[in-house]
N, C-alpha and C. Protein backbone atom coordinates (compact mmCIF):
# COMPACT_ATOMS: atom_id res chain seq x y z
N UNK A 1 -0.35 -29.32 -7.22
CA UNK A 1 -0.52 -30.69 -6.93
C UNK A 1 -1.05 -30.92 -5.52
N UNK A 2 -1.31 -32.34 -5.54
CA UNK A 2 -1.91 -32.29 -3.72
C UNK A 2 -0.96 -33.88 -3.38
N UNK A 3 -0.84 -33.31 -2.31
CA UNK A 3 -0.63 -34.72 -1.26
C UNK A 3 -1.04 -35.74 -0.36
N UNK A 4 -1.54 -36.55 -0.75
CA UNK A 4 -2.53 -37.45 -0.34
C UNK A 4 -2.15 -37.86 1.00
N UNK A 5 -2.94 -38.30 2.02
CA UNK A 5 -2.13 -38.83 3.43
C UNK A 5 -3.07 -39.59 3.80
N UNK A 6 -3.21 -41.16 4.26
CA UNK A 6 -3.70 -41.98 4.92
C UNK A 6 -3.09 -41.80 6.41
N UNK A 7 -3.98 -41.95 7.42
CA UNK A 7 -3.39 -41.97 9.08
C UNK A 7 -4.27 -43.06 9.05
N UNK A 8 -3.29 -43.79 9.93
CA UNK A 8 -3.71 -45.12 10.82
C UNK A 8 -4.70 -44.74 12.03
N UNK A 9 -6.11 -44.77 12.18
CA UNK A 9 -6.84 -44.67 13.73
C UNK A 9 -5.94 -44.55 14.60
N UNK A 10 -5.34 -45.31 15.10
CA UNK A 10 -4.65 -45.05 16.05
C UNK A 10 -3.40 -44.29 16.07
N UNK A 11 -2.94 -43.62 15.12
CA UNK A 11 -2.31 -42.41 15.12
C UNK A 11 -3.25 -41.48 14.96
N UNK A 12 -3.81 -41.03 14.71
CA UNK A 12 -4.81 -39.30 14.92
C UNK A 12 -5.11 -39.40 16.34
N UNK A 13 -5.56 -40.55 16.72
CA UNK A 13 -6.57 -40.83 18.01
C UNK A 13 -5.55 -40.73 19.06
N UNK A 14 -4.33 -41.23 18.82
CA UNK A 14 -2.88 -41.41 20.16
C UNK A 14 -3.05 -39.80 20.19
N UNK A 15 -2.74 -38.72 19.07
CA UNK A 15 -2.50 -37.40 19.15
C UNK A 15 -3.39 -36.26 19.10
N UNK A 16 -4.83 -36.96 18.92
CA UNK A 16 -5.88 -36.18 19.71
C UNK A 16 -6.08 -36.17 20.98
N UNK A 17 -5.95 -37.61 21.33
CA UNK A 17 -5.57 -37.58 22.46
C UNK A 17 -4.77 -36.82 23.94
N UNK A 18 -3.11 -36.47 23.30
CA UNK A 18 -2.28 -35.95 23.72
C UNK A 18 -2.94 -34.75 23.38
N UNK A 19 -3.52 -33.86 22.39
CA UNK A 19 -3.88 -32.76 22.51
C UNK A 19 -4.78 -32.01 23.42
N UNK A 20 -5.97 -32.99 23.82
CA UNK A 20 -6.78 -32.69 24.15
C UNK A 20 -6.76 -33.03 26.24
N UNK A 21 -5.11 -33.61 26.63
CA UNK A 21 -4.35 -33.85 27.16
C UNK A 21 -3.64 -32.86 28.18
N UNK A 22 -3.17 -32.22 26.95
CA UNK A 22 -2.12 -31.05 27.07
C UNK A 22 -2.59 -30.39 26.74
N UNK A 23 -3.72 -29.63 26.58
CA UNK A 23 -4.61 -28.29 26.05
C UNK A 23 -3.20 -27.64 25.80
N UNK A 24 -3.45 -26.31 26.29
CA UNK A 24 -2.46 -25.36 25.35
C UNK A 24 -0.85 -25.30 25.80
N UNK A 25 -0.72 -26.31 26.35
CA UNK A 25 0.84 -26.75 26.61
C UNK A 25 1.11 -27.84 25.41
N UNK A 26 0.17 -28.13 23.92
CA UNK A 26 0.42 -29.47 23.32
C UNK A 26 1.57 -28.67 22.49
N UNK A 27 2.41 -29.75 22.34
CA UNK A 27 3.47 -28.90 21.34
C UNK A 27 4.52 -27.90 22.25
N UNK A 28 4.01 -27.88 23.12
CA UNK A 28 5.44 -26.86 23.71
C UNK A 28 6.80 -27.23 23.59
N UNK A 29 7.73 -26.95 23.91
CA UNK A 29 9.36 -27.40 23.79
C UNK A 29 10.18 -26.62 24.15
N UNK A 30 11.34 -27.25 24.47
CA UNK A 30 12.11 -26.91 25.93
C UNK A 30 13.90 -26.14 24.54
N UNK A 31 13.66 -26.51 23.36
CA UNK A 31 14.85 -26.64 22.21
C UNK A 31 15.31 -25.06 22.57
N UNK A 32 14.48 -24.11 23.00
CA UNK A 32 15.46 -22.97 23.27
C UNK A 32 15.91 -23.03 24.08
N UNK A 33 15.73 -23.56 25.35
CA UNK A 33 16.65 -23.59 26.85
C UNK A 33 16.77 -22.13 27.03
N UNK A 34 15.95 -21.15 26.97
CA UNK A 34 15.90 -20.01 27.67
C UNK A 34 16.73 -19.01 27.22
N UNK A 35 17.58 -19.72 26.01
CA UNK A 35 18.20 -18.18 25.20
C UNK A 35 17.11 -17.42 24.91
N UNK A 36 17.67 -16.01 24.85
CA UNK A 36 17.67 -15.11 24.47
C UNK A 36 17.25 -14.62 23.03
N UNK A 37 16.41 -14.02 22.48
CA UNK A 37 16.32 -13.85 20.87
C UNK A 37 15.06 -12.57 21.53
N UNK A 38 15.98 -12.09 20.19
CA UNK A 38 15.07 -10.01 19.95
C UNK A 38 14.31 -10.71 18.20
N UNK A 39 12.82 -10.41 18.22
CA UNK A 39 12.67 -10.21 17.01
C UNK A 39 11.94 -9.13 16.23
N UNK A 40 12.17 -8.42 15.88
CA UNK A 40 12.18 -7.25 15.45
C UNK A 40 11.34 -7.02 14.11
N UNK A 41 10.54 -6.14 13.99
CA UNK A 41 9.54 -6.16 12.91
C UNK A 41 9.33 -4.66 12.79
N UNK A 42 9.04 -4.33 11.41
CA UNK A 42 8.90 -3.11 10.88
C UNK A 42 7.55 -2.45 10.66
N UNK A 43 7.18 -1.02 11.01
CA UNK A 43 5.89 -1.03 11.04
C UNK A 43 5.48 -0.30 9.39
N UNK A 44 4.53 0.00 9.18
CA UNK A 44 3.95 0.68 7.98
C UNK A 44 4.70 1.64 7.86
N UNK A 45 4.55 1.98 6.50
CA UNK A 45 5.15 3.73 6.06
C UNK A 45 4.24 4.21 6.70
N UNK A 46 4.51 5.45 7.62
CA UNK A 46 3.75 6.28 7.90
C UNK A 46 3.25 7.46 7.26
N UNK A 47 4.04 7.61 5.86
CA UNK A 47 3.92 8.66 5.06
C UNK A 47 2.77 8.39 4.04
N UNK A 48 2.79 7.21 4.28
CA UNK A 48 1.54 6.67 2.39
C UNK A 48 0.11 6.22 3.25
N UNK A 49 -0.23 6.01 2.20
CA UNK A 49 -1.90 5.48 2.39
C UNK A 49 -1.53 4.13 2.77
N UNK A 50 -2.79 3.54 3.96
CA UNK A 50 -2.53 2.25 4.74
C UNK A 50 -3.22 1.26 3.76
N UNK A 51 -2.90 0.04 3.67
CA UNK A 51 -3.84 -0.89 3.40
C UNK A 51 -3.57 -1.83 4.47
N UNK A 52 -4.09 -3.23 3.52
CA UNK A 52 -4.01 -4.42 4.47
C UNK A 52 -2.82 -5.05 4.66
N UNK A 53 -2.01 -4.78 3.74
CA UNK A 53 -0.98 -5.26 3.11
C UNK A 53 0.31 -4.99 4.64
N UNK A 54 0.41 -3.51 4.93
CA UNK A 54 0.82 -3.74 5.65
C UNK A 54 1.02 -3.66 7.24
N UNK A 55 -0.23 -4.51 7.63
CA UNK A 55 -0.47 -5.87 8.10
C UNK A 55 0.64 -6.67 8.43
N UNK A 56 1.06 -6.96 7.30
CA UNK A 56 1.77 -8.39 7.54
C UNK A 56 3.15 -8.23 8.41
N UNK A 57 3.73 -7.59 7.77
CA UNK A 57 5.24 -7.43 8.63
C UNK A 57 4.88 -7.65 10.38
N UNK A 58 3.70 -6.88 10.71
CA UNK A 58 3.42 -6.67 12.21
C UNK A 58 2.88 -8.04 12.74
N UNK A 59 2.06 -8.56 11.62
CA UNK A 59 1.68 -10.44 11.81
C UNK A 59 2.50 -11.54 11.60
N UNK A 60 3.40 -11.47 10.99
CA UNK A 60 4.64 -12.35 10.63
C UNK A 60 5.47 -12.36 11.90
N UNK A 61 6.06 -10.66 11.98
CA UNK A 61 7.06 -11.01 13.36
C UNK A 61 6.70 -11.04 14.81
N UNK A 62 5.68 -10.72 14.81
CA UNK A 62 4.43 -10.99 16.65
C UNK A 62 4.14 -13.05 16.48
N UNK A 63 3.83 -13.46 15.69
CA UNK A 63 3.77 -14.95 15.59
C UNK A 63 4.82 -15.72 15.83
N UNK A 64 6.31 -15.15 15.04
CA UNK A 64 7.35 -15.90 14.92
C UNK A 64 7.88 -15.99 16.26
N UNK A 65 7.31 -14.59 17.01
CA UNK A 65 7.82 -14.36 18.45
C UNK A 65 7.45 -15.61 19.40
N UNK A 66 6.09 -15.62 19.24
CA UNK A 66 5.16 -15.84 20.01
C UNK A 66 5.65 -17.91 19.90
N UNK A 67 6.10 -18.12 18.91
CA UNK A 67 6.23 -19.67 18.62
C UNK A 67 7.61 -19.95 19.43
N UNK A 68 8.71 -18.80 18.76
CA UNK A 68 9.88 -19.03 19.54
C UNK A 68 9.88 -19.14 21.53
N UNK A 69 9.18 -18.38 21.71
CA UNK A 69 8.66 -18.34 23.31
C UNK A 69 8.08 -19.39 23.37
N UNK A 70 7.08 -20.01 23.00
CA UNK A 70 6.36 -21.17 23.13
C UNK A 70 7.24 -22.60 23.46
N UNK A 71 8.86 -22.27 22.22
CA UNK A 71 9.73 -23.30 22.00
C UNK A 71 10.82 -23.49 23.14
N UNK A 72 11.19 -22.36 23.89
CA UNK A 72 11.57 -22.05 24.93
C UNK A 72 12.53 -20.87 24.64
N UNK A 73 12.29 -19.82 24.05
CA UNK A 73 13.30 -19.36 23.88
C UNK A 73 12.38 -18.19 24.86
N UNK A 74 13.76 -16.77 25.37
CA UNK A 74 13.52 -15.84 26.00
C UNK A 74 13.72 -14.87 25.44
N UNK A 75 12.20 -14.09 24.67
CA UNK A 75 11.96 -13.36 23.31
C UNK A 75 11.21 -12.19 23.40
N UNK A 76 12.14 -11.09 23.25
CA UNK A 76 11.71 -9.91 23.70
C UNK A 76 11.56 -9.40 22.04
N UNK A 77 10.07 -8.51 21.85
CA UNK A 77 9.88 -7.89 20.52
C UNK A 77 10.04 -6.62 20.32
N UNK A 78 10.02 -6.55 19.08
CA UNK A 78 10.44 -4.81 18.96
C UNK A 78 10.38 -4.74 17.43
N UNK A 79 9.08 -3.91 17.52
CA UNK A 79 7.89 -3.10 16.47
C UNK A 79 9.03 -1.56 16.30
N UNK A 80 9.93 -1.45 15.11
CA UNK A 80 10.56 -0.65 14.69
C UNK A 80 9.05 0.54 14.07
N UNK A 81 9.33 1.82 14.76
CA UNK A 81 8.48 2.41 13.93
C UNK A 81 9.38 3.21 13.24
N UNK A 82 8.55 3.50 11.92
CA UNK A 82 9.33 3.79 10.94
C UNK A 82 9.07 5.55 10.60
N UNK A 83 10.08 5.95 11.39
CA UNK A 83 9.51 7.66 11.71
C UNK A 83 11.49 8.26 11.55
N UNK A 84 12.02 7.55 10.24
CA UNK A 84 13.50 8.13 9.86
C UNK A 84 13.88 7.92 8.37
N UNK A 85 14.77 8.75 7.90
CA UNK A 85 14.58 8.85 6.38
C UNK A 85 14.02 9.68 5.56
N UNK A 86 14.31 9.75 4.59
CA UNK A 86 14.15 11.07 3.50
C UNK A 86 12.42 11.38 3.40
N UNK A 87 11.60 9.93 3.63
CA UNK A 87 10.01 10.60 3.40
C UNK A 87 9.53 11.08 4.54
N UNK A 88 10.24 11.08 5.97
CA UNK A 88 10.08 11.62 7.45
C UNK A 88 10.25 13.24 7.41
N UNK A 89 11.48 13.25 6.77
CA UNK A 89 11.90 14.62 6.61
C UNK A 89 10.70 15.86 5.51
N UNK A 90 10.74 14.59 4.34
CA UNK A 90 9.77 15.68 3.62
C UNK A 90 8.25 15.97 4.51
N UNK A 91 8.04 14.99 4.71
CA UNK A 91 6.69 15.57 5.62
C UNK A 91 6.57 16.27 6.48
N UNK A 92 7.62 16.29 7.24
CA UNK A 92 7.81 17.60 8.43
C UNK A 92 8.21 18.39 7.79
N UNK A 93 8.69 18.59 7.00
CA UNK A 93 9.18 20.10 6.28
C UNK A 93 7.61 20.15 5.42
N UNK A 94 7.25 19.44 5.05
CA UNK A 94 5.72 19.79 4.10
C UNK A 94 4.55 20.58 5.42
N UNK A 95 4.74 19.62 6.29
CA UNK A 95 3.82 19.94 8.02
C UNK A 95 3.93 21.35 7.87
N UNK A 96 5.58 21.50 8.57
CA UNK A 96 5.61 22.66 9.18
C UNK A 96 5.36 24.25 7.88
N UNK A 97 5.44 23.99 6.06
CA UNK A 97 4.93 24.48 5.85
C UNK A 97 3.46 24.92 5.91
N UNK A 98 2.67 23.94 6.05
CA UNK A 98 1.25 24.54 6.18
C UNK A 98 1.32 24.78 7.61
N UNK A 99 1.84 24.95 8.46
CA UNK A 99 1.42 25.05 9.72
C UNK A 99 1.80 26.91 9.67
N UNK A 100 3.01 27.05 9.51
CA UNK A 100 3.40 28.69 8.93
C UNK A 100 2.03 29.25 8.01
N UNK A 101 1.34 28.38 7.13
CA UNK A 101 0.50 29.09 6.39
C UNK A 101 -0.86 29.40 7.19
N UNK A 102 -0.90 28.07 7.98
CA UNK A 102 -2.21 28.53 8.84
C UNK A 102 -2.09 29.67 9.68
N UNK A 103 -1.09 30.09 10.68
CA UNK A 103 -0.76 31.37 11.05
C UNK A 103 -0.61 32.45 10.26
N UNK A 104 -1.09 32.37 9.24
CA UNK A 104 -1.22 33.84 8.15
C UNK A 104 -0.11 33.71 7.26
N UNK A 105 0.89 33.22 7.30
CA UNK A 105 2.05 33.46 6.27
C UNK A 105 1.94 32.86 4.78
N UNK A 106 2.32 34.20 4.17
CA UNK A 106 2.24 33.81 3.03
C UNK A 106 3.55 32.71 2.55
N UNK A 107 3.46 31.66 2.18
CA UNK A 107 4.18 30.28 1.96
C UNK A 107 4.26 30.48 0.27
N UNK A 108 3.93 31.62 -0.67
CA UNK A 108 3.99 31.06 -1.80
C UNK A 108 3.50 29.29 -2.37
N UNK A 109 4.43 28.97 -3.66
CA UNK A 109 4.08 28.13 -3.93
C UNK A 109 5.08 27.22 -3.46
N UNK A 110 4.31 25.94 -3.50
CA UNK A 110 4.94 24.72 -2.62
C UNK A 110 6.19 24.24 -3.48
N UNK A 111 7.10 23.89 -2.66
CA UNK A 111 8.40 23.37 -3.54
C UNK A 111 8.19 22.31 -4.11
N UNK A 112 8.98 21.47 -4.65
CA UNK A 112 8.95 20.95 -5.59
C UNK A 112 9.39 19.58 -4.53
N UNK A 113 9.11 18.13 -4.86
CA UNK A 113 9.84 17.35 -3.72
C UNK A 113 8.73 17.34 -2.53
N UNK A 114 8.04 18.21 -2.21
CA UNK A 114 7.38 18.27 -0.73
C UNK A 114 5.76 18.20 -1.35
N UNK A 115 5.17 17.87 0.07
CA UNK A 115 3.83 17.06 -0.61
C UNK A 115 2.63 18.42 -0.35
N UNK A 116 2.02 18.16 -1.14
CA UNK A 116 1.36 19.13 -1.59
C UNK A 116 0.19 19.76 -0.07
């Protein structure tokens, strides 16, 4: 569905106004009073193939930051990289097999669970 909206001239015009006013201070706000807030965002699997997709987690929580600071809050970020957990482990154990194989060792065949 859509939502129709009539503005009165002199409402767009009062707040183009103020925008064009307040360049990039329009919209600022004081509602955090300088608390404190961590926001925290997760990065890609590092084990799989990248797309665009994820993208987002790293665009979602850098914005949300960036608005809360704007609002007044005092907002420190933190990009979790994601280098713990069972697919961390298989890959370093998959690594460090071919790395033994490149130095001559015979590695047999690859286990079962670990990436090829």
């Amino acid at each position: 569905g859509f939502v129709n909206l009539r503005l009165h001239d002199g409402f767009w015009q009062a707040h183009l106004a103020a925008l064009l006013g307040e360049g990039r201070n329009y919209g600022r706000s004081t509602i955090g009073g300088g608390r404190k807030a961590n926001v925290e965002y997760v990065s890609a699997n590092p084990t799989g193939p990248m797309h665009v997709g994820h993208c987002r987690g790293a665009v979602v929580g850098d914005t949300l930051a960036n608005l809360m600071a704007f609002a007044g809050y005092d907002v420190t970020k933190e990009y979790v990289i994601n280098d713990a957990g069972s697919q961390i482990d298989v890959l370093g154990r998959s690594a460090l097999l071919r790395y033994r194989e490149a130095l001559g060792e015979a590695i047999g065949e690859i286990p079962a669970g670990l990436y090829p």
